[in-house]
PDB file of N, CA and C in Angstrom:
ATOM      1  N   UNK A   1      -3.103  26.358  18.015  1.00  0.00           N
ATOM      2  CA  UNK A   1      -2.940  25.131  17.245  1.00  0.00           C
ATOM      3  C   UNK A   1      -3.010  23.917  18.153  1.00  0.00           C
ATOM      4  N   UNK A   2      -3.435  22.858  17.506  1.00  0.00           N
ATOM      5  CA  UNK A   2      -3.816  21.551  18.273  1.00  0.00           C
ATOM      6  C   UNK A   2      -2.656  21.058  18.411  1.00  0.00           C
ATOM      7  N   UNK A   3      -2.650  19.828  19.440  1.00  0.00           N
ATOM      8  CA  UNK A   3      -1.206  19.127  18.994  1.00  0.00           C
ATOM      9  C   UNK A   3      -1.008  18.077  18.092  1.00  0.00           C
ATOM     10  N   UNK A   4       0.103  17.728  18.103  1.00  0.00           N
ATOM     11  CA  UNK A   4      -0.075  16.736  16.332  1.00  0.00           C
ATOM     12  C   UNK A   4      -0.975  14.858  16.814  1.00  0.00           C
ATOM     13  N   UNK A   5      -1.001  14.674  15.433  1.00  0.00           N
ATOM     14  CA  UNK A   5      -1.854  13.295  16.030  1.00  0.00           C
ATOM     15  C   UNK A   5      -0.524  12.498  16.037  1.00  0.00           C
ATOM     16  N   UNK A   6      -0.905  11.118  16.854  1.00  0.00           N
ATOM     17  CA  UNK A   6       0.201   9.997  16.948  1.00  0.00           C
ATOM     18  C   UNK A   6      -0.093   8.816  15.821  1.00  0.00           C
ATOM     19  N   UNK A   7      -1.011   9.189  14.750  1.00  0.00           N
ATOM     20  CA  UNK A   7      -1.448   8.300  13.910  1.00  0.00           C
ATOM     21  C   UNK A   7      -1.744   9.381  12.444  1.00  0.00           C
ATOM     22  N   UNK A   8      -1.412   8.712  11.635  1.00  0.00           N
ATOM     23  CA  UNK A   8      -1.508   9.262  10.549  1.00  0.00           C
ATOM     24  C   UNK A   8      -2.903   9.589  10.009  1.00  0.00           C
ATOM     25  N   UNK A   9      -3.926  10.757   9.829  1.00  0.00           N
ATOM     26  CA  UNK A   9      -4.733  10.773   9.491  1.00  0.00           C
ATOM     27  C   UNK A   9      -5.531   9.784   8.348  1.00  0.00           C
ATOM     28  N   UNK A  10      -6.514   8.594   8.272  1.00  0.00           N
ATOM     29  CA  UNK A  10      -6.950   8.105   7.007  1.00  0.00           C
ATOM     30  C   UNK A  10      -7.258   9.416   5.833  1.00  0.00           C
ATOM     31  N   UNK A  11      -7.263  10.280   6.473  1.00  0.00           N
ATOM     32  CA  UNK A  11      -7.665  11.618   5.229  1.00  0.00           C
ATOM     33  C   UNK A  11      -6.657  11.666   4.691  1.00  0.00           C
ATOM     34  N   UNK A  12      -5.784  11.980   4.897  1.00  0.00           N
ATOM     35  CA  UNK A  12      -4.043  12.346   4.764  1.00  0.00           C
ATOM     36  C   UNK A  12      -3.899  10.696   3.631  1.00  0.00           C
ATOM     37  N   UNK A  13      -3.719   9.698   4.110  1.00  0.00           N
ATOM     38  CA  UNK A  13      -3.804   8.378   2.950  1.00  0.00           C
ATOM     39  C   UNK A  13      -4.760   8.292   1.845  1.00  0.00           C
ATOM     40  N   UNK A  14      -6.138   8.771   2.486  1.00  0.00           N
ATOM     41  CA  UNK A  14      -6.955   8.785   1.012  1.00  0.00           C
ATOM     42  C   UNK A  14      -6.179   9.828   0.166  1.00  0.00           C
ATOM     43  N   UNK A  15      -5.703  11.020   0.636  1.00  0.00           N
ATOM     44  CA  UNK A  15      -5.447  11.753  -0.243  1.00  0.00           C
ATOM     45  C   UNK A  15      -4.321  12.089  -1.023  1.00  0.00           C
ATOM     46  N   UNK A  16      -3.332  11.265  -0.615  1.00  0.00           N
ATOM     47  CA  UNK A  16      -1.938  10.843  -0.999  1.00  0.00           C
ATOM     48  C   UNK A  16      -2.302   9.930  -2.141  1.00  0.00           C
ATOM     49  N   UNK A  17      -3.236   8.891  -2.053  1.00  0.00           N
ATOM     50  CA  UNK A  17      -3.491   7.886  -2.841  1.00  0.00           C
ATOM     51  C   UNK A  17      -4.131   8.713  -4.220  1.00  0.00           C
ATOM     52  N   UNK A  18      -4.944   9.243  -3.978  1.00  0.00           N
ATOM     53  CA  UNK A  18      -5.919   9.942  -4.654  1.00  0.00           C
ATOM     54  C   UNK A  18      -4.988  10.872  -6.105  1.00  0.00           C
ATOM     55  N   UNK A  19      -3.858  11.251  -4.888  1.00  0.00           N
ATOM     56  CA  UNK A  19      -3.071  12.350  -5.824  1.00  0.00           C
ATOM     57  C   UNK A  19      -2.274  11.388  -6.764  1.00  0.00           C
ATOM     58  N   UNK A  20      -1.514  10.272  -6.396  1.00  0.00           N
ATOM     59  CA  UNK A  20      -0.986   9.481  -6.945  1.00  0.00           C
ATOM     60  C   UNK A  20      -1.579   8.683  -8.286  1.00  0.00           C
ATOM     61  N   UNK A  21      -2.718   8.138  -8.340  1.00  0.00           N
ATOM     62  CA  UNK A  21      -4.238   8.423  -9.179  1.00  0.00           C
ATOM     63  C   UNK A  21      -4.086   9.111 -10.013  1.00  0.00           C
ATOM     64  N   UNK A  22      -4.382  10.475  -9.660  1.00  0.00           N
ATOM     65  CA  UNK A  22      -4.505  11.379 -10.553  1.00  0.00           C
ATOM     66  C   UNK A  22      -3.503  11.865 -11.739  1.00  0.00           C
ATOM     67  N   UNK A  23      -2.223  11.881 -10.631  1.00  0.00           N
ATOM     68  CA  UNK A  23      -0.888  11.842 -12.238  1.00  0.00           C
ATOM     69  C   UNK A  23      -0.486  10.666 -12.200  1.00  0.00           C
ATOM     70  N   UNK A  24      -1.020   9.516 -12.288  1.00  0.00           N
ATOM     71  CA  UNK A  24      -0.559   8.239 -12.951  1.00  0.00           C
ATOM     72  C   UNK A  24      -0.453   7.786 -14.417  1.00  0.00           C
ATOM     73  N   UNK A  25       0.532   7.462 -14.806  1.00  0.00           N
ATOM     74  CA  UNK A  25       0.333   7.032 -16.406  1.00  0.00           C
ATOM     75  C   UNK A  25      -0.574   6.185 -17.032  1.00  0.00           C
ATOM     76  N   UNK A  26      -0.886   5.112 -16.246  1.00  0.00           N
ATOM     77  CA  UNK A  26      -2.330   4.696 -16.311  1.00  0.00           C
ATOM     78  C   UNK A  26      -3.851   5.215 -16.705  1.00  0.00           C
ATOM     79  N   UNK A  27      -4.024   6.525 -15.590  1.00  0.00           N
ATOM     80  CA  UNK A  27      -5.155   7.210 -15.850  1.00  0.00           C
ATOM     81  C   UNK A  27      -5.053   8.003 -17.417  1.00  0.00           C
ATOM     82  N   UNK A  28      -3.926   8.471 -17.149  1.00  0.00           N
ATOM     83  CA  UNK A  28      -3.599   9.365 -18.568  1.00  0.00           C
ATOM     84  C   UNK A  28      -3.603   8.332 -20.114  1.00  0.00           C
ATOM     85  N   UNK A  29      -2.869   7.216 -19.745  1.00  0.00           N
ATOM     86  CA  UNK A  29      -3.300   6.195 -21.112  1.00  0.00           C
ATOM     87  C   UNK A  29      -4.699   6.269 -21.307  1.00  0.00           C
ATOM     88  N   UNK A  30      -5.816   5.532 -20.328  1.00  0.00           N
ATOM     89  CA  UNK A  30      -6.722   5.625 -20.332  1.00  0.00           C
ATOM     90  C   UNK A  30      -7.602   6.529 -21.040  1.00  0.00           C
ATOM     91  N   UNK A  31      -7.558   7.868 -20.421  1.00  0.00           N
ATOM     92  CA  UNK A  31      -8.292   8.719 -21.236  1.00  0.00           C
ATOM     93  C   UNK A  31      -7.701   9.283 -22.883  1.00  0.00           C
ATOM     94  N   UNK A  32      -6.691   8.923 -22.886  1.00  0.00           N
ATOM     95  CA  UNK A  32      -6.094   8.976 -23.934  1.00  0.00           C
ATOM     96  C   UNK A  32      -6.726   7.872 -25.087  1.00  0.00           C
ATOM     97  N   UNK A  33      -6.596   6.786 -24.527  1.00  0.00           N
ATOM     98  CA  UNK A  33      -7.340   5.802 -25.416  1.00  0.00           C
ATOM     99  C   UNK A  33      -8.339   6.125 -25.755  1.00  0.00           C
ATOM    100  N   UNK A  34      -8.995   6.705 -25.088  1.00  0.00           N
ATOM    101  CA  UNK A  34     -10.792   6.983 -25.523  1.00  0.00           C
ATOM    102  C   UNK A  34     -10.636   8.401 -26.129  1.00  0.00           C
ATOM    103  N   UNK A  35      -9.884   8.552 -26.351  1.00  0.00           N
ATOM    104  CA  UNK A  35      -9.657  10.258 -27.204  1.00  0.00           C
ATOM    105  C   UNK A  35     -10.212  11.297 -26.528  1.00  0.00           C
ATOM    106  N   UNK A  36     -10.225  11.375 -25.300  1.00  0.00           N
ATOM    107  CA  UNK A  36     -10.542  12.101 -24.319  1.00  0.00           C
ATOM    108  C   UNK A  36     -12.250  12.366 -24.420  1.00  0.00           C
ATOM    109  N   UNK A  37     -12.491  11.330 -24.747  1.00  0.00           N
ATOM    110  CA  UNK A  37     -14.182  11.825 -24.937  1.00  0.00           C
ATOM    111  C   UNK A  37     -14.821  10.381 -23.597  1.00  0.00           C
ATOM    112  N   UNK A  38     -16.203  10.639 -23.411  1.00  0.00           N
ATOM    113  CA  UNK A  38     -16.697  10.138 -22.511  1.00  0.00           C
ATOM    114  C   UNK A  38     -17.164   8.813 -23.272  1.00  0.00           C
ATOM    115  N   UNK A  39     -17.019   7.605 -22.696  1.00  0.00           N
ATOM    116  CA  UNK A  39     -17.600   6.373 -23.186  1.00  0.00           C
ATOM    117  C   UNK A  39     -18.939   6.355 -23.616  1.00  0.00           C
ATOM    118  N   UNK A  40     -19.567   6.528 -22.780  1.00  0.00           N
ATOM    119  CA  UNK A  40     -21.028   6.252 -22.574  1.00  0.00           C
ATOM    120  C   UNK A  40     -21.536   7.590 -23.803  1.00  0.00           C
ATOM    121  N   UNK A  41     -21.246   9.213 -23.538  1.00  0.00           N
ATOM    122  CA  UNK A  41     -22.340   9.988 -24.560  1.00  0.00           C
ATOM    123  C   UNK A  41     -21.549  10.297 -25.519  1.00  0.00           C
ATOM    124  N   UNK A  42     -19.875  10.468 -25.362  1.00  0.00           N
ATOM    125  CA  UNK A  42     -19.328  10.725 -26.345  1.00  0.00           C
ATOM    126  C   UNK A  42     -18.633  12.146 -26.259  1.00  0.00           C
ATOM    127  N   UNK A  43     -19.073  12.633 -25.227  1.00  0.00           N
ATOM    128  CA  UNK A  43     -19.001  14.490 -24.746  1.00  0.00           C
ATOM    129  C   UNK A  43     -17.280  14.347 -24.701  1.00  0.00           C
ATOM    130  N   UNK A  44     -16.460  15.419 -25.250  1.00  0.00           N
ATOM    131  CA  UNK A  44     -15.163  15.533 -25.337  1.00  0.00           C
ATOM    132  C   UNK A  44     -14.782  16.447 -24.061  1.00  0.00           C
ATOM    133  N   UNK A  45     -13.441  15.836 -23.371  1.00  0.00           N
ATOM    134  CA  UNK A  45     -12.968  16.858 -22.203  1.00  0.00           C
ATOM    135  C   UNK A  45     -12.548  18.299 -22.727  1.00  0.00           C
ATOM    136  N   UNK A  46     -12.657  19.156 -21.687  1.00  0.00           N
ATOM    137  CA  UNK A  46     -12.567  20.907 -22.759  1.00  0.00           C
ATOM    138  C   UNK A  46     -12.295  21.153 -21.173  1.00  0.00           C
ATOM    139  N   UNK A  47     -11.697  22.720 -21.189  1.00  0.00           N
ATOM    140  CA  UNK A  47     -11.554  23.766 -20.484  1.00  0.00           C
ATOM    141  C   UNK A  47     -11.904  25.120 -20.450  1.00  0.00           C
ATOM    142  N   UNK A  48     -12.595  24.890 -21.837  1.00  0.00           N
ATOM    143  CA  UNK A  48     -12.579  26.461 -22.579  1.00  0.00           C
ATOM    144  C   UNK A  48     -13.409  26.992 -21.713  1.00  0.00           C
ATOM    145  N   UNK A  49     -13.436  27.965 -21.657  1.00  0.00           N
ATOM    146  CA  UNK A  49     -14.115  29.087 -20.961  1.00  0.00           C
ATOM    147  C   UNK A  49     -15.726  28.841 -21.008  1.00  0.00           C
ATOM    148  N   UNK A  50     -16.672  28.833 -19.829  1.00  0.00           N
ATOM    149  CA  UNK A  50     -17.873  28.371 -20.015  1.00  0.00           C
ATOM    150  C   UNK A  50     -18.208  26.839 -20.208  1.00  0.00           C
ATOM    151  N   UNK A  51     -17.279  26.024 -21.276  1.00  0.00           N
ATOM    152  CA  UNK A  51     -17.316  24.953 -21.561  1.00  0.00           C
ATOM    153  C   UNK A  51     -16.984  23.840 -20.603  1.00  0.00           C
ATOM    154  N   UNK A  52     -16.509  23.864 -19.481  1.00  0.00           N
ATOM    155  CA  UNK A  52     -15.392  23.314 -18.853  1.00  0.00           C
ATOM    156  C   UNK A  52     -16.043  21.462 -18.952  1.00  0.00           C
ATOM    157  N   UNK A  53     -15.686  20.669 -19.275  1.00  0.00           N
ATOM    158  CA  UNK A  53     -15.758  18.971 -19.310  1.00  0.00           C
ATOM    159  C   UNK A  53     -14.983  18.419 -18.555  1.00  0.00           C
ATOM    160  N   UNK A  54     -14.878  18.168 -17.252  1.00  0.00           N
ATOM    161  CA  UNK A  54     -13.723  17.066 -17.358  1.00  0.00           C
ATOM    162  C   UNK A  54     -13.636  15.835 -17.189  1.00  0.00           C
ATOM    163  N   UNK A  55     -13.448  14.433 -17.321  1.00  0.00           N
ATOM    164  CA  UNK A  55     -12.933  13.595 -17.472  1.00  0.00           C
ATOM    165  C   UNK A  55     -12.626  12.435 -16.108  1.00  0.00           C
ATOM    166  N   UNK A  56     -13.785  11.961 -15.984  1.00  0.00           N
ATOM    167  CA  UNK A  56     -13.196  10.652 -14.633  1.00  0.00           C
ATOM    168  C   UNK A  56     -12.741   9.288 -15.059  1.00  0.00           C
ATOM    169  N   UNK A  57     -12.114   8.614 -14.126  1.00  0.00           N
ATOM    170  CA  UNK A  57     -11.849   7.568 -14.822  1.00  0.00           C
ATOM    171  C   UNK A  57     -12.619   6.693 -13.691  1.00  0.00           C
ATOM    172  N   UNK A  58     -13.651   5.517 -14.220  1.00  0.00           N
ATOM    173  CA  UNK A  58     -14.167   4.984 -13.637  1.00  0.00           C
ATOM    174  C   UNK A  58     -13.965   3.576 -13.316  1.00  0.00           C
ATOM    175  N   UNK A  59     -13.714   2.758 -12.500  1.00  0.00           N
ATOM    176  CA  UNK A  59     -13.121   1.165 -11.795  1.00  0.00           C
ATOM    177  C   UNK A  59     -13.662   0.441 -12.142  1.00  0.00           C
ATOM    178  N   UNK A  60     -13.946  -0.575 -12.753  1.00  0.00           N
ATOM    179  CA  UNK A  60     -14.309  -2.113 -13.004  1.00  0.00           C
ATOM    180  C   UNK A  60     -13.540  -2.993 -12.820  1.00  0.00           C
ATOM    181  N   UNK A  61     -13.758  -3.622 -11.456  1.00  0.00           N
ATOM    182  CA  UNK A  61     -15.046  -3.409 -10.576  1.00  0.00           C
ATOM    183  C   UNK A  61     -14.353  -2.167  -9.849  1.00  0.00           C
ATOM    184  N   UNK A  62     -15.756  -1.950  -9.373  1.00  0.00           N
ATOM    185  CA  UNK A  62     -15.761  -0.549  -7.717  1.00  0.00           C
ATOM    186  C   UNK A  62     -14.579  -0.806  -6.799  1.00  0.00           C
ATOM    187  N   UNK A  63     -13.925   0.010  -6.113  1.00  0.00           N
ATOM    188  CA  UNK A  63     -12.096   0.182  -5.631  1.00  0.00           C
ATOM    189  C   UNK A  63     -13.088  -0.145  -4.359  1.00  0.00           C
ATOM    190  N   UNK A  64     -12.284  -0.877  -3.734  1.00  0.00           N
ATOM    191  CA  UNK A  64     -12.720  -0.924  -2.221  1.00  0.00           C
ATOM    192  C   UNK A  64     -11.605  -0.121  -1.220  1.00  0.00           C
ATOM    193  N   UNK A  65     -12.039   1.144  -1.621  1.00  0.00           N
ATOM    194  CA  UNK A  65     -10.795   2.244  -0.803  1.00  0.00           C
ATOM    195  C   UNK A  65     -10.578   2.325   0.514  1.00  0.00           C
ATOM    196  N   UNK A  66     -12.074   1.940   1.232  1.00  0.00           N
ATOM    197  CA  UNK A  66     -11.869   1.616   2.985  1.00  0.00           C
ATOM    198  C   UNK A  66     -10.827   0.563   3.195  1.00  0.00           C
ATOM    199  N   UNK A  67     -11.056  -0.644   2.397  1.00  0.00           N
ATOM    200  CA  UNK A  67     -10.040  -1.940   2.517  1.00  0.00           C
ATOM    201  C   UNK A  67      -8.580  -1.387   2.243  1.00  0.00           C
ATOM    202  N   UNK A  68      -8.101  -0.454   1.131  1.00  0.00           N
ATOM    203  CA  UNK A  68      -6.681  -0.298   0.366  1.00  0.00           C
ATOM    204  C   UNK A  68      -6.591   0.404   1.779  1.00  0.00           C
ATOM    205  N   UNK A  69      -7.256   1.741   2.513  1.00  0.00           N
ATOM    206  CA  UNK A  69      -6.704   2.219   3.427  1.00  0.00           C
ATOM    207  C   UNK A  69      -6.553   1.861   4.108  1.00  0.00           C
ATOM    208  N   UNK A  70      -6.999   0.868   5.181  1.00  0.00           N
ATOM    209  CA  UNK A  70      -7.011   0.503   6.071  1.00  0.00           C
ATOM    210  C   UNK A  70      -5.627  -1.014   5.836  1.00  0.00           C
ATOM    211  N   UNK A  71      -5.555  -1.422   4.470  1.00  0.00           N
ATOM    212  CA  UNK A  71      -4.711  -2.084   4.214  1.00  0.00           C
ATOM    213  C   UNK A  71      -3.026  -1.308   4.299  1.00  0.00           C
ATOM    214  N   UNK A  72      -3.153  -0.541   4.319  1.00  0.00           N
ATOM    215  CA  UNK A  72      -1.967   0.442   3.735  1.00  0.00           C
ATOM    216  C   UNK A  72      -1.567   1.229   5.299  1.00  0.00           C
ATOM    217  N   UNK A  73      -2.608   0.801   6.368  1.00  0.00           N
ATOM    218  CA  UNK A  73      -2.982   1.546   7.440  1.00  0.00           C
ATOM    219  C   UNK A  73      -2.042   0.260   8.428  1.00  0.00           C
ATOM    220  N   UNK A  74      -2.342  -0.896   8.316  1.00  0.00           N
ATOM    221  CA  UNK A  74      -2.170  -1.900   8.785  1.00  0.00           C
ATOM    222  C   UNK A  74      -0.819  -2.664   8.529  1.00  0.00           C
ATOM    223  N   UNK A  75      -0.605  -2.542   7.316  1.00  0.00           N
ATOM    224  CA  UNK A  75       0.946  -3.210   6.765  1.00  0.00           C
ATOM    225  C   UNK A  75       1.946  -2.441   6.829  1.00  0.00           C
ATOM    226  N   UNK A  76       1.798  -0.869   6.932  1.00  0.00           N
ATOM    227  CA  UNK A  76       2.848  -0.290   6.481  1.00  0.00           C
ATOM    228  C   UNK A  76       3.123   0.423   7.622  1.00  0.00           C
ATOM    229  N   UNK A  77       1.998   1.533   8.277  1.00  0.00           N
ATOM    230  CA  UNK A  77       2.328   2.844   8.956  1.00  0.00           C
ATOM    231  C   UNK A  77       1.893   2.243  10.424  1.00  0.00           C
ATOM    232  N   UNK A  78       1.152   0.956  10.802  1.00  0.00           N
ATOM    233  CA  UNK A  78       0.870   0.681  12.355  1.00  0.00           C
ATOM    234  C   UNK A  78       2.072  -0.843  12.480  1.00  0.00           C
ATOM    235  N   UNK A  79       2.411  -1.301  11.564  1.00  0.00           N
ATOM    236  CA  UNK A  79       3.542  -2.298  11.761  1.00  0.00           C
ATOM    237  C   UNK A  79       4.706  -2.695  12.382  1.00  0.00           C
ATOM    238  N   UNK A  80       4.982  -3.061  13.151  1.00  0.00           N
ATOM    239  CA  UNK A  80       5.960  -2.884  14.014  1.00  0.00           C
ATOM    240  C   UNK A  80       7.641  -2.258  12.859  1.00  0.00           C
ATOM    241  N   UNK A  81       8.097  -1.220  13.543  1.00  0.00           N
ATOM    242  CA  UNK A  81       8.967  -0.282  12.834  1.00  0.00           C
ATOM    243  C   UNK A  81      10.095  -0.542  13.969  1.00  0.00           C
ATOM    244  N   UNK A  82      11.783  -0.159  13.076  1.00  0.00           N
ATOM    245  CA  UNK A  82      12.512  -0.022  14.058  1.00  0.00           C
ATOM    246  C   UNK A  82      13.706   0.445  12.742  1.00  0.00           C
ATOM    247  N   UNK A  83      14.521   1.822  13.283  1.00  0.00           N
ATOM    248  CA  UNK A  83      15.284   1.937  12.369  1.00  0.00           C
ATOM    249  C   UNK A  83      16.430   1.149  12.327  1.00  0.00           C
ATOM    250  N   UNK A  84      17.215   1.323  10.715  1.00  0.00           N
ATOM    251  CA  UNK A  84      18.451   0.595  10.733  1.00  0.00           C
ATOM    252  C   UNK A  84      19.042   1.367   9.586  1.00  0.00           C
ATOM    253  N   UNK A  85      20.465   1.249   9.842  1.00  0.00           N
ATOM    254  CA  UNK A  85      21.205   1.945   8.622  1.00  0.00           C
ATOM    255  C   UNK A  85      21.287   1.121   7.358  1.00  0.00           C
ATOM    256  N   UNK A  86      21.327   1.922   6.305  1.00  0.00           N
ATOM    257  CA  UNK A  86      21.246   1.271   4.824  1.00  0.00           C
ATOM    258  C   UNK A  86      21.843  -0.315   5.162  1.00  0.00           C
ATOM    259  N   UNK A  87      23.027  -0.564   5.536  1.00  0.00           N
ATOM    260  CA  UNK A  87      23.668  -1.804   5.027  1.00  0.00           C
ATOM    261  C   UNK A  87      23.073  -2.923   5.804  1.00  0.00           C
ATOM    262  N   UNK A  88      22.847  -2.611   7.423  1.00  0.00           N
ATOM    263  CA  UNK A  88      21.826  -3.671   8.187  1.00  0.00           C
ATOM    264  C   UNK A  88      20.636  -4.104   7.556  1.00  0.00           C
ATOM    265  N   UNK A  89      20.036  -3.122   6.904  1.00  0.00           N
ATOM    266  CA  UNK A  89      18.384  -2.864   6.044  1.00  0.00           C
ATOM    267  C   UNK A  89      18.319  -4.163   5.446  1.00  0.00           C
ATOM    268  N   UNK A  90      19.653  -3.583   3.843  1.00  0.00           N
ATOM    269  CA  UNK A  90      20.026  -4.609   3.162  1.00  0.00           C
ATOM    270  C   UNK A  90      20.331  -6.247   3.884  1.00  0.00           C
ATOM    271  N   UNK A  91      21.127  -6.286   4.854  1.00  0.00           N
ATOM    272  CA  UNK A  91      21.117  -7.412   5.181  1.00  0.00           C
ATOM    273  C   UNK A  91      20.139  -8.337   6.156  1.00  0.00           C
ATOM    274  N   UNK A  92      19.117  -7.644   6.310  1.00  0.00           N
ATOM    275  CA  UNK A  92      17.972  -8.108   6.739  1.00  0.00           C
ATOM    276  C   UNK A  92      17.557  -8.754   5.711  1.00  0.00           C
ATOM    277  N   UNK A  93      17.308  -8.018   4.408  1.00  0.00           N
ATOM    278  CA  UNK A  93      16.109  -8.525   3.479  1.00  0.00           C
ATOM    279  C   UNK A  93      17.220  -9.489   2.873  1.00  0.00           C
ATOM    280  N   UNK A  94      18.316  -9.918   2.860  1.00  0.00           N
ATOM    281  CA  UNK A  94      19.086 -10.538   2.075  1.00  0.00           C
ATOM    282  C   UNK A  94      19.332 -12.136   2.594  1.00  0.00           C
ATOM    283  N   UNK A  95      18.458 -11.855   4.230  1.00  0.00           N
ATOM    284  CA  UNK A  95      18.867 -13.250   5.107  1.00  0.00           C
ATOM    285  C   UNK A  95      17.617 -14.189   4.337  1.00  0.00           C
TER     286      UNK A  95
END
C-alpha cells in the first residue's frame, strides 16, 4: 500500500459532491415534477427487467464543477486551520 496523500484527493470532492446530488431533495422534487418522465421525448424512468430508464437531472446553465471544486478546495480544506474547543469556536464567530 502507498502512503496516504497530504491533500485531499479532487476525486474524493467530486465525489462527495456528486453523492450529495444524488440524494438531494431537490433532484428528487425535480424529477418528481416531471412525473418521472423525460422532458424532451417523454420516455418514463423504469427498472423493470430489460427495460431499465433512468433519469438525469440536467443544469441550466452548465455547473462549472472545476470552479465549485477547486472553490471548495481553496476555502475550506487548503485554508489556514487551527483547532479550538466548542466554546473558543463560538467565541470567535461571536467577536
Amino acid at each position: 500500500m502507498g502512503r496516504k496523500q497530504l491533500n485531499t484527493p479532487r476525486s474524493r470532492i467530486r465525489a462527495a459532491i456528486r453523492q450529495l446530488w444524488l440524494r438531494s431533495r431537490e433532484r428528487a422534487a425535480s424529477i418528481k415534477k416531471a412525473d418521472r418522465r423525460c422532458v424532451k421525448c417523454g420516455v418514463k424512468a423504469s427498472v423493470a427487467k430489460n427495460k431499465v430508464v433512468k433519469l438525469e437531472v440536467h443544469h441550466e446553465p452548465q455547473i462549472d464543477w472545476d470552479g465549485i471544486i477547486d472553490l471548495i478546495a481553496e476555502r475550506i480544506l487548503e485554508a489556514p486551520q487551527f483547532p479550538l474547543c466548542k466554546k473558543c469556536h463560538k467565541e470567535v464567530h461571536n467577536k
